[in-house]
Each structure stands twice: as structure tokens, then as C-alpha cells.
N, C-alpha and C. Protein backbone atom coordinates (compact mmCIF):
# COMPACT_ATOMS: atom_id res chain seq x y z
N UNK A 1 -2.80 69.34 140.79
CA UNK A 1 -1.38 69.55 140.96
C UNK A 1 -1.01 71.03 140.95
N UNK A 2 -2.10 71.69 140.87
CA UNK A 2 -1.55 73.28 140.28
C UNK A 2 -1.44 74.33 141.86
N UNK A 3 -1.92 73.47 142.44
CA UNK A 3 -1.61 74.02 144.03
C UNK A 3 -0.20 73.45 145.04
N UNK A 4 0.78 72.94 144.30
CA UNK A 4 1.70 72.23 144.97
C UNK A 4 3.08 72.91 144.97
N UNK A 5 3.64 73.10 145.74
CA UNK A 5 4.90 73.83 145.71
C UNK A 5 6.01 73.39 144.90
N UNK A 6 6.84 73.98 144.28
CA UNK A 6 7.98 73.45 143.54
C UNK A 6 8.66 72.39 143.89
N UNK A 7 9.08 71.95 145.14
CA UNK A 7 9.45 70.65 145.29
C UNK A 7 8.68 69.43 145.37
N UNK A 8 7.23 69.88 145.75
CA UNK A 8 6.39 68.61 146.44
C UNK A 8 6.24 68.52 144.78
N UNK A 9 5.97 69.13 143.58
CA UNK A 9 5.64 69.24 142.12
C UNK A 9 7.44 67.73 141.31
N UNK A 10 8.38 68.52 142.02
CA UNK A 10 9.78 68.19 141.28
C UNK A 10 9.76 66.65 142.02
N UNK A 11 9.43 66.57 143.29
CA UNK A 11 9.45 64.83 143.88
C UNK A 11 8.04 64.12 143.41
N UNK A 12 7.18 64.92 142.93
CA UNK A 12 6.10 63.78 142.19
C UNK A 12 6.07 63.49 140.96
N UNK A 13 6.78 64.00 140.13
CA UNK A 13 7.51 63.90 138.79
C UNK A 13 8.52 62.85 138.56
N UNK A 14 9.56 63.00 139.69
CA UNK A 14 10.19 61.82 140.17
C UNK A 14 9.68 60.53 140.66
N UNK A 15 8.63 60.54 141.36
CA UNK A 15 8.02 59.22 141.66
C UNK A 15 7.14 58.72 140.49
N UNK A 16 6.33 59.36 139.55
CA UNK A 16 5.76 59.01 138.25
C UNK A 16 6.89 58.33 137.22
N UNK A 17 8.15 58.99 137.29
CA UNK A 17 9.30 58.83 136.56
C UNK A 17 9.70 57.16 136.91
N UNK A 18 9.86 56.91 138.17
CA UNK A 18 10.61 55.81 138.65
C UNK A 18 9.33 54.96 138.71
N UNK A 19 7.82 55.25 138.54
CA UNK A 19 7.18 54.13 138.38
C UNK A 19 7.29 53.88 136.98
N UNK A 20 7.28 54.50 136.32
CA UNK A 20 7.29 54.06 134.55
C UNK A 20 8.84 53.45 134.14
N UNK A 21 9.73 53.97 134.90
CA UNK A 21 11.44 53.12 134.70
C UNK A 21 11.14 51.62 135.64
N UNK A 22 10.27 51.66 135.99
CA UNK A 22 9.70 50.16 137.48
C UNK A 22 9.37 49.46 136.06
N UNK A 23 7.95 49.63 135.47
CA UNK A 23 7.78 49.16 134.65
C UNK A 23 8.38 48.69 133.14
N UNK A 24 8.80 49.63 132.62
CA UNK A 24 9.83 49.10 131.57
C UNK A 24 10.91 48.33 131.79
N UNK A 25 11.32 48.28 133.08
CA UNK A 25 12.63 46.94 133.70
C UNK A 25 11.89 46.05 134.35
N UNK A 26 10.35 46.08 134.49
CA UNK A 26 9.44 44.72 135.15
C UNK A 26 9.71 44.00 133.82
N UNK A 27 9.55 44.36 132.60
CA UNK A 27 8.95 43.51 131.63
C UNK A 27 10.32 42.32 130.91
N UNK A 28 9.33 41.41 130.57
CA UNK A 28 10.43 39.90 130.09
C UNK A 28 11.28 40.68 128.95
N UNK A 29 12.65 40.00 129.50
CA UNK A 29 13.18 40.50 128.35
C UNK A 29 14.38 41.52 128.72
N UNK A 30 13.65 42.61 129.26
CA UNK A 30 14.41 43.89 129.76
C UNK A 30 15.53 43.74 130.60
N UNK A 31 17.08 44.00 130.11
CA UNK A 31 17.75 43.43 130.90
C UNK A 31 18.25 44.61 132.66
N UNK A 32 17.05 45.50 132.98
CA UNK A 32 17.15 45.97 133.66
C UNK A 32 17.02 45.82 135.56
N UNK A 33 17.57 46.33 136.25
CA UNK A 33 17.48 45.82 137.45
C UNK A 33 16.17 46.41 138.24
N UNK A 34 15.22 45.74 137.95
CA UNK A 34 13.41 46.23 139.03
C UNK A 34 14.38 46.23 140.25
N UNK A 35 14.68 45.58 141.03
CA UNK A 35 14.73 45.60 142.70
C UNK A 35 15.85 46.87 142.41
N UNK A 36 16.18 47.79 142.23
CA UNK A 36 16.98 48.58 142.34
C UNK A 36 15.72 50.13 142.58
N UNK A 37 14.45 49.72 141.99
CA UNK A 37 13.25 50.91 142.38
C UNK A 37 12.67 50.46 143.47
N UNK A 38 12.88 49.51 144.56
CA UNK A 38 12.73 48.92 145.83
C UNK A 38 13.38 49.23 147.05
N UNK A 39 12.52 49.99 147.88
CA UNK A 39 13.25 50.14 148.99
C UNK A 39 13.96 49.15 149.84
N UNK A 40 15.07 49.38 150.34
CA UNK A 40 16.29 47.99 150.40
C UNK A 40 15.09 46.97 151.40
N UNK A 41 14.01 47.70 152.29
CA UNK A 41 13.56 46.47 153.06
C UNK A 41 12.23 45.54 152.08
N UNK A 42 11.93 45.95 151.29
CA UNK A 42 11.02 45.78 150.28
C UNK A 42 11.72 44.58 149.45
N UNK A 43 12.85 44.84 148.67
CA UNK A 43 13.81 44.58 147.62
C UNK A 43 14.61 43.33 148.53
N UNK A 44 14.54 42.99 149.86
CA UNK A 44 14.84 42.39 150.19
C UNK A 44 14.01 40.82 150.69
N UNK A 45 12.89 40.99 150.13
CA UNK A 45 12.02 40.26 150.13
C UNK A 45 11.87 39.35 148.65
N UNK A 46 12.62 39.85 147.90
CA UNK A 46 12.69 38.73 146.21
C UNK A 46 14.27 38.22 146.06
N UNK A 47 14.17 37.22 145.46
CA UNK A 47 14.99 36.87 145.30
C UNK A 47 15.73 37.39 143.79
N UNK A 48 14.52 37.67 142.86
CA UNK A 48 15.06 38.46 141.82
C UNK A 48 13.67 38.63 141.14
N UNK A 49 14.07 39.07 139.98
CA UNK A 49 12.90 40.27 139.32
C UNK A 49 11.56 39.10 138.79
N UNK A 50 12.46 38.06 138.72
CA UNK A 50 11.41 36.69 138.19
C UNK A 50 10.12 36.64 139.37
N UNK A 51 10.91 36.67 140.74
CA UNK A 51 10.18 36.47 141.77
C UNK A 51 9.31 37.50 142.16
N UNK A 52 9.84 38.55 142.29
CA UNK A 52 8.97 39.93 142.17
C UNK A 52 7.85 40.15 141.35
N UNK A 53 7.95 39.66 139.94
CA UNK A 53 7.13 39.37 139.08
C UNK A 53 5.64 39.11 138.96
N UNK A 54 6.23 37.81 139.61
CA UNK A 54 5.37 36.37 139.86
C UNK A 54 4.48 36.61 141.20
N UNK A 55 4.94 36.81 142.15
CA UNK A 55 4.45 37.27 142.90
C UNK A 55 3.11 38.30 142.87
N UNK A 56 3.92 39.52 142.99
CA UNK A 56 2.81 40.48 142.71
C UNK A 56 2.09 41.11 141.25
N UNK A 57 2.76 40.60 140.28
CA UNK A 57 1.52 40.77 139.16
C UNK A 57 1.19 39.32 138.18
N UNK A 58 2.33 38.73 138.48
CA UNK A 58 1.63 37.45 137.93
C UNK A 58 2.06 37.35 135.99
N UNK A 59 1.45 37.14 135.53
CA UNK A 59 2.50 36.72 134.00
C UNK A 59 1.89 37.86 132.97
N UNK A 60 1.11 38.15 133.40
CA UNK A 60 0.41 39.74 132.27
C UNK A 60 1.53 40.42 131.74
N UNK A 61 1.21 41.08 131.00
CA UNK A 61 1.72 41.98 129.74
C UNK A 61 1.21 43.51 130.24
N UNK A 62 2.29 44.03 130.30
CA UNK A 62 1.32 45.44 130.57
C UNK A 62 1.53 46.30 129.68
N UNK A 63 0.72 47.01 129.45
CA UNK A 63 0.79 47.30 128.51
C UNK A 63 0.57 49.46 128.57
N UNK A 64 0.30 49.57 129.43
CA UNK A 64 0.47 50.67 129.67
C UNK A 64 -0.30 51.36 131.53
N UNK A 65 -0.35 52.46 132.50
CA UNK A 65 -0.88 52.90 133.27
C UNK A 65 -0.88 54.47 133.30
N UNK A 66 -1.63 54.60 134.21
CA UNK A 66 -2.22 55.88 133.84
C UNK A 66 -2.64 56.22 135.46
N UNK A 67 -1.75 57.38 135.92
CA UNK A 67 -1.73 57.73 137.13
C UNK A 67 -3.38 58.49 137.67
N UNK A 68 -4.08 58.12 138.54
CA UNK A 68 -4.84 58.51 138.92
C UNK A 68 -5.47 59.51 140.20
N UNK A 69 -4.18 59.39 141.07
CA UNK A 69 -4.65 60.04 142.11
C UNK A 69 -3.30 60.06 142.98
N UNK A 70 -2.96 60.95 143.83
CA UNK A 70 -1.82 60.76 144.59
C UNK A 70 -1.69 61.60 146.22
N UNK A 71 -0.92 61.25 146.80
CA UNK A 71 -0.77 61.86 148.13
C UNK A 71 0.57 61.88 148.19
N UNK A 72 0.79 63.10 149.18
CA UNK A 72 2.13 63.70 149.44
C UNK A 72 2.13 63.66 151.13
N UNK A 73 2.92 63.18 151.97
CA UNK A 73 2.94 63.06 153.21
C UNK A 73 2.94 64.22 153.56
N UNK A 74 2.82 65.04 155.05
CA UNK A 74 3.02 66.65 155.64
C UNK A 74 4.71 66.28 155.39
N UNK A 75 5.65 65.85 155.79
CA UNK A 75 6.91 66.15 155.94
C UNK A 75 7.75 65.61 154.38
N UNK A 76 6.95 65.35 153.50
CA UNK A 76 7.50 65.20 151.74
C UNK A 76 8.22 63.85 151.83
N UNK A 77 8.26 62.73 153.00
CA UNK A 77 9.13 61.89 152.70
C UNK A 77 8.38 60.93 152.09
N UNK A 78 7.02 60.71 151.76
CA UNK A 78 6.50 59.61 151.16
C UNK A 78 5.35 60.26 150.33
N UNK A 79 5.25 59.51 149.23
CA UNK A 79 4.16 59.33 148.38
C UNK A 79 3.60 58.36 147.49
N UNK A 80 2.08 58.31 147.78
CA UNK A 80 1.25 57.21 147.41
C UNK A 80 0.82 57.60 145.81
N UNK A 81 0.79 56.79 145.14
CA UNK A 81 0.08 56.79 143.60
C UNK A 81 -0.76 55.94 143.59
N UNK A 82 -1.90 56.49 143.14
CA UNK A 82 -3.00 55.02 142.75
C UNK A 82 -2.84 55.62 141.31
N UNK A 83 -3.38 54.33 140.72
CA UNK A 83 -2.80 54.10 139.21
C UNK A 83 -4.02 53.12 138.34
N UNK A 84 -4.28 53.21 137.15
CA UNK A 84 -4.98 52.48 136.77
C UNK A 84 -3.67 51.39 135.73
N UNK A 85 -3.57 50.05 135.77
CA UNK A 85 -2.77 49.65 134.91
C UNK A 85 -3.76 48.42 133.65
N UNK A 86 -3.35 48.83 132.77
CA UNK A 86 -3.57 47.88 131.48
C UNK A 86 -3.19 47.06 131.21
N UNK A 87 -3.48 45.58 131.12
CA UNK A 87 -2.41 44.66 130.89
C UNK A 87 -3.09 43.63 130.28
N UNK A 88 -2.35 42.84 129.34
CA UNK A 88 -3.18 41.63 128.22
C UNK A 88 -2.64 40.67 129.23
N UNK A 89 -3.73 39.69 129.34
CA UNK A 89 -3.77 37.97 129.77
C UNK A 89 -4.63 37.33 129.23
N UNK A 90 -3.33 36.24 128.09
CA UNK A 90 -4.03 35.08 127.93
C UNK A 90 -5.35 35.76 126.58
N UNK A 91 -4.93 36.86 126.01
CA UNK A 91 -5.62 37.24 124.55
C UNK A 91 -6.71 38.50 125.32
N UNK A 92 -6.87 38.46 126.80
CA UNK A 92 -7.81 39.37 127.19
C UNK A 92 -7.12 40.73 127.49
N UNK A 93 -7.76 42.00 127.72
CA UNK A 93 -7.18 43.10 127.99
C UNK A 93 -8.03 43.30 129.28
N UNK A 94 -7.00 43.72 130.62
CA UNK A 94 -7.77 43.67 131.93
C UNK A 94 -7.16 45.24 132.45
N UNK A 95 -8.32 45.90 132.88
CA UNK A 95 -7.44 47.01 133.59
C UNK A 95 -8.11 46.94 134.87
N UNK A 96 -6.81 47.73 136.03
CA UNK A 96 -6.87 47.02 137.05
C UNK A 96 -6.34 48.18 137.86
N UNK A 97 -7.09 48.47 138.75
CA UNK A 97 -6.87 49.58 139.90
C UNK A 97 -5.29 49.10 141.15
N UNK A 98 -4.18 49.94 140.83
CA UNK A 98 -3.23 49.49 141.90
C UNK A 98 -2.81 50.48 142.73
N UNK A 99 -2.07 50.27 143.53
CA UNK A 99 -1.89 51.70 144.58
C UNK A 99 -0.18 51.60 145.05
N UNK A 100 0.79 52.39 144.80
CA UNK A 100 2.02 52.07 145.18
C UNK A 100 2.63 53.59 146.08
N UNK A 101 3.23 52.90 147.19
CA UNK A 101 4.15 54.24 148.14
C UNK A 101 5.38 54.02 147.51
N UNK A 102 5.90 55.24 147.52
CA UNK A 102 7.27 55.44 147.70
C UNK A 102 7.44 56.43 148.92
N UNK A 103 9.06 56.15 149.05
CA UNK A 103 9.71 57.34 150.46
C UNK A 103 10.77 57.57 149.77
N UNK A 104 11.20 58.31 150.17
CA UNK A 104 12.77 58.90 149.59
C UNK A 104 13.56 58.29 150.79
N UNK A 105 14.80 57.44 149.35
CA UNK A 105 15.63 56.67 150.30
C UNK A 105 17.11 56.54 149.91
N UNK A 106 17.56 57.63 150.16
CA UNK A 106 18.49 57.71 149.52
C UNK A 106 18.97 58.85 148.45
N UNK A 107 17.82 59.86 148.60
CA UNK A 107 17.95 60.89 147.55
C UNK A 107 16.81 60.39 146.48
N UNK A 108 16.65 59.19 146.64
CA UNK A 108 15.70 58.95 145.26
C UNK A 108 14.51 58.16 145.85
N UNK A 109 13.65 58.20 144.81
CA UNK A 109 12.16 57.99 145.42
C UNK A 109 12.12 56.32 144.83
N UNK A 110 11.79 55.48 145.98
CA UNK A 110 11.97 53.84 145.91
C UNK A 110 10.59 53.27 146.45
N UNK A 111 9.91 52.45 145.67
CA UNK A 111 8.63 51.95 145.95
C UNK A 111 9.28 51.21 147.63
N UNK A 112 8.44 51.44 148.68
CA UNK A 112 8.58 51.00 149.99
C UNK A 112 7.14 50.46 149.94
N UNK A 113 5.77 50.39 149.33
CA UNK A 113 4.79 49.41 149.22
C UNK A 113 3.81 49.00 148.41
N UNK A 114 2.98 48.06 148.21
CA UNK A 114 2.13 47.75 146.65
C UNK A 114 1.28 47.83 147.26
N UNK A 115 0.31 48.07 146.61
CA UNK A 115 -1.10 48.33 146.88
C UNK A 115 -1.76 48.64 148.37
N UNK A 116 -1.75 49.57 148.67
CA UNK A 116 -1.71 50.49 149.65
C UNK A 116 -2.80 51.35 149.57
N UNK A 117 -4.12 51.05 149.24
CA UNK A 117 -4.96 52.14 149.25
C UNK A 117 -5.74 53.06 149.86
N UNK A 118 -5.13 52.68 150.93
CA UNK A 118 -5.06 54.28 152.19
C UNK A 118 -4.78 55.21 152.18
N UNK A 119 -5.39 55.96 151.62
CA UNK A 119 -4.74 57.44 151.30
C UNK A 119 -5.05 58.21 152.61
N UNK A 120 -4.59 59.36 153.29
CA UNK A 120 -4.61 60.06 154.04
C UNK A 120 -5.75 61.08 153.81
């Protein structure tokens, strides 16, 4: 990261930011809105956070992730995170390689895809 210009540095801070606010409003309980870190064509594919859930991670506990690697598009409008995530199922602890884009949509950086591990 120590080669990255002040903004491409200030919008990947932001996208680390809004994956960890993704996660603390994924979890049961949280009365926060997940499809609101969804790009509207993304976010328009659940019917709500239950479904989003269920779908793509299924009933785990997570329990924490840990950013691993990332890409910045040439023109700054998208960026990929691969991520390692931690999560208990069912008494086991599983960690699990995921990959998420965001684009800036709106001023703010909104997951537009899951597991995406094409990096450029």
C-alpha cells in the first residue's frame, strides 16, 4: 500500500470500512440495513438481508476477516478485496478464502460483486 496515491489510499480505506460495516449489519440480530452496502443492481436481487444471508454465506457465525490482497481499477472506479473470513458452523471454526468488488456508486463505495477472483 505504501506506493498508492492519496486518493487510491483514502477510497481503499473506504472500501475495507464498508466491508466491515457489511459485516456487522450481515449478522442476526443487527438491526442494520446490509442491502444499503449493495450496489442498487446487486441489492436488487434479495428480497431482504435474511435472503442475502442465506444465499451467499449460509447460517455461519463470523466471526472475524482479514483483508488479503486488493486491486484498484486504472480509472479508481472499482475495487476488488480478497479476504480471508472466519466463521463458526455447527461448533466448527472454518476459514474461508472470499473475493468482493466494489465501484463507487454514488460517492460511496457499494459491493457490485461476491466472489470475484479475477484480479487484473
Amino acid at each position: 500500500v505504501s506506493g498508492l496515491e492519496r486518493a487510491e489510499m483514502n477510497s481503499l480505506l473506504q472500501a475495507r470500512q464498508a466491508l466491515s460495516d457489511f459485516f456487522q449489519n450481515l449478522k442476526p440480530g443487527s438491526g442494520g440495513d446490509v442491502l444499503g452496502f449493495l450496489a442498487p443492481e446487486l441489492a436488487g436481487r434479495y428480497v431482504d438481508k435474511a435472503a442475502l444471508r442465506r444465499e451467499r454465506f449460509g447460517a455461519e457465525t463470523y466471526l472475524s476477516f482479514e483483508i488479503i490482497d486488493f486491486r484498484i481499477s486504472d480509472d479508481g472506479g472499482e475495487i476488488k478485496l480478497r479476504y480471508f473470513l472466519a466463521e463458526a458452523s455447527q461448533g466448527t471454526a472454518l476459514i474461508r478464502q472470499r473475493a468482493v468488488t466494489f465501484r463507487d456508486s454514488g460517492g460511496a463505495w457499494r459491493i457490485a460483486e461476491f466472489d470475484n477472483f479475477e484480479f487484473d
